[in-house]
C-alpha atoms as a PDB file:
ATOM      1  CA  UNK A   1     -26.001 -11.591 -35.051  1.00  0.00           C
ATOM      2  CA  UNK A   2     -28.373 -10.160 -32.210  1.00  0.00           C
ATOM      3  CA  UNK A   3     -30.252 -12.307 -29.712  1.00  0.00           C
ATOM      4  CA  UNK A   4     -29.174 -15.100 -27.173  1.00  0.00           C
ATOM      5  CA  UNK A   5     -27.720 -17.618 -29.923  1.00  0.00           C
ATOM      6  CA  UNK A   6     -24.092 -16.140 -29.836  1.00  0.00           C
ATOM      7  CA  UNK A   7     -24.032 -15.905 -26.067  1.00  0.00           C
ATOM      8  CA  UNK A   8     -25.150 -18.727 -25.851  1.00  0.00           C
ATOM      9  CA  UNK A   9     -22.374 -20.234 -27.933  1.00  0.00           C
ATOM     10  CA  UNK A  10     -19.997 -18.122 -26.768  1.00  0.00           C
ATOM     11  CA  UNK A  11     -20.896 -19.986 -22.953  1.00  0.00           C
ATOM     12  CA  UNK A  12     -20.768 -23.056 -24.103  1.00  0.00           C
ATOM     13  CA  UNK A  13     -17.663 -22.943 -25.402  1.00  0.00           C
ATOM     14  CA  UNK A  14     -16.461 -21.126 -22.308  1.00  0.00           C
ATOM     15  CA  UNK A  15     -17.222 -24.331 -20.378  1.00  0.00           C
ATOM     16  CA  UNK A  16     -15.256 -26.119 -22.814  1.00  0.00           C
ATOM     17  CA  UNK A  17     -12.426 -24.214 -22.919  1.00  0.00           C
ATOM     18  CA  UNK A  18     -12.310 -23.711 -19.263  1.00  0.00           C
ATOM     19  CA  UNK A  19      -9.025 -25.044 -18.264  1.00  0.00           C
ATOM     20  CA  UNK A  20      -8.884 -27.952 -15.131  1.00  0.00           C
ATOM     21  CA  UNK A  21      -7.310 -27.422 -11.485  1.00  0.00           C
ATOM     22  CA  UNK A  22      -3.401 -28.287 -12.343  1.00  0.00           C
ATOM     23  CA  UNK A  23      -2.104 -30.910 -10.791  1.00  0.00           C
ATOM     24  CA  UNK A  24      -0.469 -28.960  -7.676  1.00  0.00           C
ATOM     25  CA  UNK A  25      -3.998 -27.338  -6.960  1.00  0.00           C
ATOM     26  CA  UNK A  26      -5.754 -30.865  -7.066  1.00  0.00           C
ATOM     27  CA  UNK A  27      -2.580 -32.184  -4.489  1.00  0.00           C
ATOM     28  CA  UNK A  28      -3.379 -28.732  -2.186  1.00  0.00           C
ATOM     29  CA  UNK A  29       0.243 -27.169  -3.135  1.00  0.00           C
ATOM     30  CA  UNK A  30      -0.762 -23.987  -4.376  1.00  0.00           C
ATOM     31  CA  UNK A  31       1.901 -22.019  -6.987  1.00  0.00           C
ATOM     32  CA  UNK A  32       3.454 -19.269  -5.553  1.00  0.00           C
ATOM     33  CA  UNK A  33       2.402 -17.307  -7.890  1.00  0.00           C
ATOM     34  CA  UNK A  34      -0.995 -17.484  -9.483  1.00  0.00           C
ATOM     35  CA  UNK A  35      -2.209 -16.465 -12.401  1.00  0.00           C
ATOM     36  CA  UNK A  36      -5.565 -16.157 -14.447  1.00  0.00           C
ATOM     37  CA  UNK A  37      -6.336 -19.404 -16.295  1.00  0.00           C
ATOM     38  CA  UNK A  38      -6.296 -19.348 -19.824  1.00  0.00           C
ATOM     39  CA  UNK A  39      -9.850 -18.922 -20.702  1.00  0.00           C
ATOM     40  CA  UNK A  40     -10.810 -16.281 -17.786  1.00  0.00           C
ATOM     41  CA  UNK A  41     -11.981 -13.895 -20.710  1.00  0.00           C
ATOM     42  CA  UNK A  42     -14.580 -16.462 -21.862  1.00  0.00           C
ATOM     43  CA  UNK A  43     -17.603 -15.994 -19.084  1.00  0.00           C
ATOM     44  CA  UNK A  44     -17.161 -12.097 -19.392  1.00  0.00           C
ATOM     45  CA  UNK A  45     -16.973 -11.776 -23.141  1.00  0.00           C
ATOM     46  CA  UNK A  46     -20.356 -14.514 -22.824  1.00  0.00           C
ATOM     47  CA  UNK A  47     -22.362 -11.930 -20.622  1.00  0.00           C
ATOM     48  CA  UNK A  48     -20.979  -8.803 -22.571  1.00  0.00           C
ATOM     49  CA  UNK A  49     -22.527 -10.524 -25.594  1.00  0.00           C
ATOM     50  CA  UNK A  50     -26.164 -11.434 -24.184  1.00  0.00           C
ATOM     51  CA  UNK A  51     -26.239  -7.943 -22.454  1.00  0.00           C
ATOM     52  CA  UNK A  52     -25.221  -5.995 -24.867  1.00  0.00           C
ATOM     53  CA  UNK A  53     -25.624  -8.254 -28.566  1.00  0.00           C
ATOM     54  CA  UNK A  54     -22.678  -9.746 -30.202  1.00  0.00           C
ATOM     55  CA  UNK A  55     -21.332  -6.761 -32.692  1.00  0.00           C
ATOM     56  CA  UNK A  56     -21.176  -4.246 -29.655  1.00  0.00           C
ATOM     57  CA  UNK A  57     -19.146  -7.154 -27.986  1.00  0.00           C
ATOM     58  CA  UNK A  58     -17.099  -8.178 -30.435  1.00  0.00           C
ATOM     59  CA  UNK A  59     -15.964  -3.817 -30.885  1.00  0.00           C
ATOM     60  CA  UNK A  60     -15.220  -4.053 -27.030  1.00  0.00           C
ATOM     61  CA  UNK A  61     -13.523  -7.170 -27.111  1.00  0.00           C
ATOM     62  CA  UNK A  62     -11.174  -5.842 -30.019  1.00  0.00           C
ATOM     63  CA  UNK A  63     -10.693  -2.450 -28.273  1.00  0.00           C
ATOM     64  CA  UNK A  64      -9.985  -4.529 -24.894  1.00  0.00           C
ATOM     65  CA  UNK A  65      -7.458  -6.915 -26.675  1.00  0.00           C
ATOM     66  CA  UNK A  66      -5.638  -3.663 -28.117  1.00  0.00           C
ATOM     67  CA  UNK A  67      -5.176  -2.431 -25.110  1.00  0.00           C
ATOM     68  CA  UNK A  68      -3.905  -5.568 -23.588  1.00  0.00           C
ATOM     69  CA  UNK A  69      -1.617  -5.550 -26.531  1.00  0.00           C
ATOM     70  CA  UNK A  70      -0.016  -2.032 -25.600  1.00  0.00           C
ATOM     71  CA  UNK A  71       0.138  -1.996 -21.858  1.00  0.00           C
ATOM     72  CA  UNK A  72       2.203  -5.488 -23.141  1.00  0.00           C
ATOM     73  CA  UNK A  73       4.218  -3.764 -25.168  1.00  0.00           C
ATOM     74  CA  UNK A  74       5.124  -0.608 -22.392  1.00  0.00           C
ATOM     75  CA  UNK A  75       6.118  -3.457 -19.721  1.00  0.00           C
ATOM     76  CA  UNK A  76       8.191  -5.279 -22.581  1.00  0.00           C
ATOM     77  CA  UNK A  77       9.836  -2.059 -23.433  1.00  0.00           C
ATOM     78  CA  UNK A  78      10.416  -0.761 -19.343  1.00  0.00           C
ATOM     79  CA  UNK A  79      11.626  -4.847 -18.652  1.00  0.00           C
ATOM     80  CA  UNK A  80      14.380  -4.718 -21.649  1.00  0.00           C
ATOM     81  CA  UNK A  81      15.341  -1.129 -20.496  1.00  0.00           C
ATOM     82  CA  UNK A  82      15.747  -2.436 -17.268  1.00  0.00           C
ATOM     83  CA  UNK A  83      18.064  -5.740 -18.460  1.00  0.00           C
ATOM     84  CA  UNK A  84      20.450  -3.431 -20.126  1.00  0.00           C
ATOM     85  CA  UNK A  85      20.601  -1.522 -17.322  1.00  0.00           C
ATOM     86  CA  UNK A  86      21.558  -4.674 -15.054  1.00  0.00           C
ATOM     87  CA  UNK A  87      23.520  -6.623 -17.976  1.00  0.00           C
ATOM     88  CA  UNK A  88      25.578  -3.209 -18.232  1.00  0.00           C
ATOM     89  CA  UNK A  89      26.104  -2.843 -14.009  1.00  0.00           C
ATOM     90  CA  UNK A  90      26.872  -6.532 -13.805  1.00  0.00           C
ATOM     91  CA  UNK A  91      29.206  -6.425 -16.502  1.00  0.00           C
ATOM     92  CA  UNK A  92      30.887  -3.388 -14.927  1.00  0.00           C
ATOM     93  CA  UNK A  93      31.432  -5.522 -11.846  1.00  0.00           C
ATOM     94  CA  UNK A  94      33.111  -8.291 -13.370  1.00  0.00           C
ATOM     95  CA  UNK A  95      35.753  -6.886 -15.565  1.00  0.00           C
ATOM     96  CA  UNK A  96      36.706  -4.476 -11.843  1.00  0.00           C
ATOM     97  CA  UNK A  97      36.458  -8.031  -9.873  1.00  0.00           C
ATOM     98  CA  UNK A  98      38.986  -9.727 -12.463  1.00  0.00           C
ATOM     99  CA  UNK A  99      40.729  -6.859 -12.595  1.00  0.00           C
ATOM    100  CA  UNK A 100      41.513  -6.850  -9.069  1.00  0.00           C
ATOM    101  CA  UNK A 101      42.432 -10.317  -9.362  1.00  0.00           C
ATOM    102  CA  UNK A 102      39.236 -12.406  -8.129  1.00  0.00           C
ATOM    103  CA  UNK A 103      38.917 -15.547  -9.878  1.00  0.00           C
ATOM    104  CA  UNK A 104      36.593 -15.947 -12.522  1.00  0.00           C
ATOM    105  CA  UNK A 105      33.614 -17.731 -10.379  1.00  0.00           C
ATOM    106  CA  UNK A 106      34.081 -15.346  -7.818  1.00  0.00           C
ATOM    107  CA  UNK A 107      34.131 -11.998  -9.811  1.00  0.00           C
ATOM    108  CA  UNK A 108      30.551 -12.847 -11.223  1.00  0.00           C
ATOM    109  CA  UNK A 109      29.347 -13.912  -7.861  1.00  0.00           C
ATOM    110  CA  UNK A 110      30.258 -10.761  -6.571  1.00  0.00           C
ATOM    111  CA  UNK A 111      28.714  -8.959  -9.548  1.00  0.00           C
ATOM    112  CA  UNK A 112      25.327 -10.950  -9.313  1.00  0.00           C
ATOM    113  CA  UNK A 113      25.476  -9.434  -5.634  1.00  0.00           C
ATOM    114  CA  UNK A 114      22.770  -6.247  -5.523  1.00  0.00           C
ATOM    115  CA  UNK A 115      20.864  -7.095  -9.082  1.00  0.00           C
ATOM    116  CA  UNK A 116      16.931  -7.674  -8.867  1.00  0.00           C
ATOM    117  CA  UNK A 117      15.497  -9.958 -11.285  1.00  0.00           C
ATOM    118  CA  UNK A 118      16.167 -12.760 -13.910  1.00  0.00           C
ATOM    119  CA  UNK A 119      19.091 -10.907 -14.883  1.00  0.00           C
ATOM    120  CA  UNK A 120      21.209 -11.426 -10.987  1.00  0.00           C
ATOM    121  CA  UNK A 121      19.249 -14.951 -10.378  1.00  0.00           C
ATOM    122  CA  UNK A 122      20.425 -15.637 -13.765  1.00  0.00           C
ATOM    123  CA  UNK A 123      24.055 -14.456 -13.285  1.00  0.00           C
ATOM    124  CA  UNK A 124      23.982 -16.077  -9.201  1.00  0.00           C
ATOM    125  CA  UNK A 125      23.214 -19.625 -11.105  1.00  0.00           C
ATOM    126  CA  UNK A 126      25.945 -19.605 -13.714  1.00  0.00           C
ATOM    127  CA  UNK A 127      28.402 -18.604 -11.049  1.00  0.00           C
ATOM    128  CA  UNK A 128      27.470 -21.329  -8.706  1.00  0.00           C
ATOM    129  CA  UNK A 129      28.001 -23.591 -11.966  1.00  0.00           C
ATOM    130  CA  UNK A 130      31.079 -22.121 -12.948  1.00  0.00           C
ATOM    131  CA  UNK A 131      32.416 -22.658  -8.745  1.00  0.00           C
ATOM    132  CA  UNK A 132      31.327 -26.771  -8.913  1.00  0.00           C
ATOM    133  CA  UNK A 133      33.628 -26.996 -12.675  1.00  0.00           C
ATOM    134  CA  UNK A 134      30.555 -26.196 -15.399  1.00  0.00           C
ATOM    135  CA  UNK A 135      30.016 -24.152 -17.975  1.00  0.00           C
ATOM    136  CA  UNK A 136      28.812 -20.083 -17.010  1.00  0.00           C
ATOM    137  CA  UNK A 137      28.466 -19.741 -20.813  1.00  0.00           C
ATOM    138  CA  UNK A 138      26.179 -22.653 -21.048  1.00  0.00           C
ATOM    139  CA  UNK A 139      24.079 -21.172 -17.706  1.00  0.00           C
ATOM    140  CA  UNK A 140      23.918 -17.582 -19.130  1.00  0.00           C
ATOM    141  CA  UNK A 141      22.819 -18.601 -22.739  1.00  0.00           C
ATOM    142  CA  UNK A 142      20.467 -21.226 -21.125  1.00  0.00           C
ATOM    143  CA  UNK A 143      18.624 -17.975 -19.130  1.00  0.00           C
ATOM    144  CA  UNK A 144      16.781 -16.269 -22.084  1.00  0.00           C
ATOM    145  CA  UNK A 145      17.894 -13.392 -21.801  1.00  0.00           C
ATOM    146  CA  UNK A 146      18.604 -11.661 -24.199  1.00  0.00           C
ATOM    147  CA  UNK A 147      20.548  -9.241 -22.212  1.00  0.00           C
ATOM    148  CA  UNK A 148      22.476 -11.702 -21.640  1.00  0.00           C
ATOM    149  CA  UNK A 149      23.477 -13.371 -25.088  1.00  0.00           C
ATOM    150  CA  UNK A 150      26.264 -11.328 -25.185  1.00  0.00           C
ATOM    151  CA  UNK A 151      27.885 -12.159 -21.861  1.00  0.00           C
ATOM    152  CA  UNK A 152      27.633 -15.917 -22.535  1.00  0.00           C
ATOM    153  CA  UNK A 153      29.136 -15.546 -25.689  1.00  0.00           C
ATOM    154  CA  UNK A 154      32.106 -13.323 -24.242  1.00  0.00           C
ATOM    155  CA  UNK A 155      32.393 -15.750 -21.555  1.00  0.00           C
ATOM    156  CA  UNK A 156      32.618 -19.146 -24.054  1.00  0.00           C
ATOM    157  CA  UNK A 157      35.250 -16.783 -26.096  1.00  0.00           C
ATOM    158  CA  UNK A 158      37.255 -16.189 -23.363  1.00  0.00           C
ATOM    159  CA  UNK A 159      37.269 -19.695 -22.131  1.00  0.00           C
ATOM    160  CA  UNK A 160      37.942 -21.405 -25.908  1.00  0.00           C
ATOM    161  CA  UNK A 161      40.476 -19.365 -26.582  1.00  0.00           C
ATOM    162  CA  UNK A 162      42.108 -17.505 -23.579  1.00  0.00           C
ATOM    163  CA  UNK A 163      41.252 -14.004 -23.994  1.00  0.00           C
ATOM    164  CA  UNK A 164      41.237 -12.053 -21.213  1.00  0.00           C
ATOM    165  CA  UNK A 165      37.664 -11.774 -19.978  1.00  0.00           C
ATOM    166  CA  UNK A 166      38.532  -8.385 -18.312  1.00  0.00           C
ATOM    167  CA  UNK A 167      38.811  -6.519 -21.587  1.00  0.00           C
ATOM    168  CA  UNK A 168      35.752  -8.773 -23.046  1.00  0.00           C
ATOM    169  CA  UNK A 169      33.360  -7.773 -19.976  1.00  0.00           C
ATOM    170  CA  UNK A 170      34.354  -4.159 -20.534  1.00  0.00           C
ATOM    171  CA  UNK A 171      33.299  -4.505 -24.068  1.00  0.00           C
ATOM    172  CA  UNK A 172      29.693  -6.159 -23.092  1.00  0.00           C
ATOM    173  CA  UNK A 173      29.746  -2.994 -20.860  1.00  0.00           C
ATOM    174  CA  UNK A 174      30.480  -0.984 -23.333  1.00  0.00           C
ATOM    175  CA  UNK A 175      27.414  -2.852 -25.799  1.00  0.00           C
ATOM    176  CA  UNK A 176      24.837  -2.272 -23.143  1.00  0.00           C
ATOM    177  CA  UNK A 177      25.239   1.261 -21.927  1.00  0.00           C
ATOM    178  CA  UNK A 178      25.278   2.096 -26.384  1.00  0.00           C
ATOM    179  CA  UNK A 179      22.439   0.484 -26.459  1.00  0.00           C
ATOM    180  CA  UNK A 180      20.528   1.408 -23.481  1.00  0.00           C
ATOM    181  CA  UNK A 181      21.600   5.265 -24.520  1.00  0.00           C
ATOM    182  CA  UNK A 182      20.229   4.433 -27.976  1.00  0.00           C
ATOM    183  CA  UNK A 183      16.967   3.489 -26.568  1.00  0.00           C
ATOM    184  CA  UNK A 184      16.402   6.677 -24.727  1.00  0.00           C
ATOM    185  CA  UNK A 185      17.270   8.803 -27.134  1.00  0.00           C
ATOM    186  CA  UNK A 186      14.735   7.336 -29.819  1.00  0.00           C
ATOM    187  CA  UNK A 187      12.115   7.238 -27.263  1.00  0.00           C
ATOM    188  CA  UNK A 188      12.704  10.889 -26.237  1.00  0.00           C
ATOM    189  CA  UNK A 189      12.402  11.166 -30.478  1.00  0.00           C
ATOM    190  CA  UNK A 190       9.230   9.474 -30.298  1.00  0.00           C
ATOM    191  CA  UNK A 191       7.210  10.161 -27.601  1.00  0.00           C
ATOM    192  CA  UNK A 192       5.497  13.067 -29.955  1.00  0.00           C
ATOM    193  CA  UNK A 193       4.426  10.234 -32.449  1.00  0.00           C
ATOM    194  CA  UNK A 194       3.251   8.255 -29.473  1.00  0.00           C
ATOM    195  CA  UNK A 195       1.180  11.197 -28.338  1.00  0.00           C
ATOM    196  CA  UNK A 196      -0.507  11.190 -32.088  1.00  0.00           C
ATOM    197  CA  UNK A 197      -1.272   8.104 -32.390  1.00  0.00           C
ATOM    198  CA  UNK A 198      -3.151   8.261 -28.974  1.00  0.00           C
ATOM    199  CA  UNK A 199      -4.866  11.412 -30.061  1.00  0.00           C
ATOM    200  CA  UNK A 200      -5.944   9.628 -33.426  1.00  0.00           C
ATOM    201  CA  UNK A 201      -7.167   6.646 -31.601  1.00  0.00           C
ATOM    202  CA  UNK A 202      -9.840   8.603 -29.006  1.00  0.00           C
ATOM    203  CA  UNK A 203     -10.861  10.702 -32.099  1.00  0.00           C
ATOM    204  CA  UNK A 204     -13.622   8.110 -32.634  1.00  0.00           C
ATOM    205  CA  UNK A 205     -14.993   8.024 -29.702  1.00  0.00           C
ATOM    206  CA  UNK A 206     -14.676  12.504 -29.301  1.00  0.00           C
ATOM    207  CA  UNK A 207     -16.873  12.181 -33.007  1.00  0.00           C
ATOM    208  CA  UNK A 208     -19.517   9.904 -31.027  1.00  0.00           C
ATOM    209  CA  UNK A 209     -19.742  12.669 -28.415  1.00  0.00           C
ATOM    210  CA  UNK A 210     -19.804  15.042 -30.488  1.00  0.00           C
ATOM    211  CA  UNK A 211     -22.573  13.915 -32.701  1.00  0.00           C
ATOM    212  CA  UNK A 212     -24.640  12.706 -29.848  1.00  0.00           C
ATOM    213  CA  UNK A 213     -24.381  15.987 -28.031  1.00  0.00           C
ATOM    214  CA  UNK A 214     -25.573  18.031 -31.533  1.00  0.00           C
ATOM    215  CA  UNK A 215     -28.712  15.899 -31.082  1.00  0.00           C
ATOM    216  CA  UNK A 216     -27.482  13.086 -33.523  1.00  0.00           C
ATOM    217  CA  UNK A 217     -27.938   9.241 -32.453  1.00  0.00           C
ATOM    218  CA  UNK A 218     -24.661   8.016 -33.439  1.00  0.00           C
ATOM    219  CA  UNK A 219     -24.952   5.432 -30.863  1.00  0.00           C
ATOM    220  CA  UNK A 220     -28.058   3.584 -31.687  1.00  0.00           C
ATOM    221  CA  UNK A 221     -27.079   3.652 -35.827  1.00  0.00           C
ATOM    222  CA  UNK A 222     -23.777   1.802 -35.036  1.00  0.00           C
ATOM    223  CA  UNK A 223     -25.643  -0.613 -33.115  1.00  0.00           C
ATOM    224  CA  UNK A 224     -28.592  -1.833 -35.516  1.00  0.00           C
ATOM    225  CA  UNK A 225     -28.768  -3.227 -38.664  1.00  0.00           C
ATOM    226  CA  UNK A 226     -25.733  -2.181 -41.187  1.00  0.00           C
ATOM    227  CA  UNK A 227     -24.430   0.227 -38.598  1.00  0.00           C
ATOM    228  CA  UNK A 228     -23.100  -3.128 -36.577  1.00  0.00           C
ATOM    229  CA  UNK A 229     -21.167  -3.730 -39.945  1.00  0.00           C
ATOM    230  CA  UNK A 230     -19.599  -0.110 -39.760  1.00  0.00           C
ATOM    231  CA  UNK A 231     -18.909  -0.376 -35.799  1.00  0.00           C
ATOM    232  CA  UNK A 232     -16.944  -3.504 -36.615  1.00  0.00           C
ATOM    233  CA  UNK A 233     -15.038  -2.435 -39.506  1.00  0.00           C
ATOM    234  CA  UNK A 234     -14.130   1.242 -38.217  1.00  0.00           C
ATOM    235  CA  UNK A 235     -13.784  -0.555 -34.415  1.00  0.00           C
ATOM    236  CA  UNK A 236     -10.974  -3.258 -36.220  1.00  0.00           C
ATOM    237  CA  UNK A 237      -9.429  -0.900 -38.781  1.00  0.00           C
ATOM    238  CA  UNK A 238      -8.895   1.336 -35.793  1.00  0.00           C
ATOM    239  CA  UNK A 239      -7.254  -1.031 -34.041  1.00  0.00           C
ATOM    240  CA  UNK A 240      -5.543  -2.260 -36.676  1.00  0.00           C
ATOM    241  CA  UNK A 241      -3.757   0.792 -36.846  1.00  0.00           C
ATOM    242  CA  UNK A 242      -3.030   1.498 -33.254  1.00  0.00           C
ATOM    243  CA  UNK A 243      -0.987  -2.497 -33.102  1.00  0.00           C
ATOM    244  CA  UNK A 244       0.366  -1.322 -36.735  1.00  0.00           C
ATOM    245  CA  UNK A 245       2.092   1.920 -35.956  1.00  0.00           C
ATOM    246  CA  UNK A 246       3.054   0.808 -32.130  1.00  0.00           C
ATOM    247  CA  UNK A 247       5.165  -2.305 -34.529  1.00  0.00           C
ATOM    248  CA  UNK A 248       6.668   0.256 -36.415  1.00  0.00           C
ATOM    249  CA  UNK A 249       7.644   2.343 -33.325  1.00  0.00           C
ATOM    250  CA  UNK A 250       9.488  -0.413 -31.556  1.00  0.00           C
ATOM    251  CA  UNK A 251      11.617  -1.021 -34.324  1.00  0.00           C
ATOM    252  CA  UNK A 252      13.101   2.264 -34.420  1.00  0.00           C
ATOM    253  CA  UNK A 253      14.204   1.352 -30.497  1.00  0.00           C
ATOM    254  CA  UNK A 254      16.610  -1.224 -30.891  1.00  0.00           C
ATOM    255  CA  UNK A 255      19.815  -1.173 -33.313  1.00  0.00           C
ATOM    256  CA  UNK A 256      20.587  -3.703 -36.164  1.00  0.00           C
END
C-alpha cells in the first residue's frame, strides 16, 4: 500500500468528488453563511497519503474522524442542554402570560421575546401563525425540535379539546426543568468515566513515547511491512472503542 498509486487515486477521486459552485455562488449571491464543501477533506487526506504512505494516513484519518465524531457529540449534548433550558423559560412565560389573561397568540409572542436560537425563532413563527388564524401546533412540530415536541403537542391538545393551556404549559415546564436536572446530574455521574476513557485513549500514544525514549523504534515498526497491519488494526480498534463507549454514555443522559 506504499508509493504514489493510492495518492494518486485518492486525488483523482478528490477531483471527482469535488462538489460545483451552487447556484447562488455562480449568480454572485453569496450564503450568509458558508460552509466547507463536502469533499474539503479529499486534497488533504491526498497529500497526507503521498507524504506520509497510505497506512500512516489512513491511522490519522481514523483518529481525525474520531475526533470530529466527539467534539460532535459535546456541541450536540451543550445544544440540547441549552433547548431545555429555553423550551423550559419559554414555557414558563406562557402559562404566566395566559394566566394573566393575554390571549393565546400574544402570550407566546411575549414568551418568544428574549430566547436566542431555533428554539425563540421557532416559537416567534408559530405565534405570528397562530395571530393570522393557523395552526402554532402545526409551526412548533414543523421546527425540529425536539424541545419542542412537547409544546406542539400540548398546544394541539389544548386546542382539540379545550383544556386549559395554562395548566398544560406548566406541565411542559415542569417536563423540561426534570429533564434538564436529569441531565446534569448523570453528567456530574459521569464525567469520571469520561475522564477514563480519555486516559485509555492517549495510552497508545504515552506506550510509543515510552518505547521510543528506552531506545526502542516503535515508530518505524508500525510503519513498514506487517507493522502497517498492526497500526491499522490497534489505530481502528482504538477508535472503535472511544465512538463505542461515548454511545453508551449518551444514553445514560436522557430518560425513557
Amino acid at each position: 500500500m506504499n508509493g504514489p498509486a493510492p495518492g494518486l487515486l485518492l486525488l483523482a477521486g478528490a477531483a471527482l468528488a469535488w462538489p460545483a459552485p451552487r447556484p447562488v455562488a455562480r449568480l454572485g449571491t453569496a450564503p450568509a453563511r458558508r460552509r466547507p464543501p463536502a469533499g474539503w477533506w479529499a486534497p488533504p487526506a491526498a497529500a497526507a497519503t503521498l507524504a506520509a504512505g497510505a497506512p500512516v494516513a489512513l491511522a490519522a484519518m481514523l483518529i481525525a474522524a474520531t475526533a470530529v465524531h466527539v467534539l460532535r457529540g459535546i456541541r450536540r449534548r451543550r445544544r440540547r442542554e441549552a433547548e431545555l433550558a429555553d423550551l423550559a423559560a419559554v414555557a414558563e412565560a406562557l402559562a404566566a402570560g395566559l394566566r394573566a389573561g393575554a390571549p393565546a397568540p400574544a402570550a407566546l409572542a411575549a414568551a418568544a421575546e428574549g430566547i436566542p436560537g431555533p428554539v425563540g425563532a421557532a416559537v416567534a413563527r408559530a405565534a405570528a401563525r397562530a395571530r393570522l388564524g393557523g395552526s402554532a401546533a402545526a409551526e412548533l412540530a414543523a421546527a425540529g425540535l425536539p424541545g419542542l415536541r412537547g409544546l406542539a403537542a400540548a398546544w394541539a391538545l389544548a386546542e382539540a379539546h379545550g383544556l386549559p393551556l395554562a395548566e398544560i404549559a406548566e406541565g411542559v415546564r415542569a417536563d423540561a426543568a426534570g429533564r434538564a436536572a436529569h441531565r446534569s446530574r448523570v453528567a456530574a455521574a459521569l464525567a469520571g468515566p469520561r475522564t477514563t476513557i480519555a486516559i485509555l485513549a492517549a495510552l497508545p500514544a504515552a506506550g510509543l513515547a515510552m518505547g521510543a525514549g528506552l531506545g526502542a523504534d516503535p515508530v518505524g515498526f508500525l510503519t513498514a511491512g506487517w507493522g502497517s497491519a498492526v497500526l491499522l488494526t490497534g489505530v481502528g480498534l482504538g477508535c472503535a472503542g472511544v465512538v463505542w463507549s461515548g454511545r453508551i454514555l449518551d444514553g445514560a443522559r436522557e430518560p425513557r
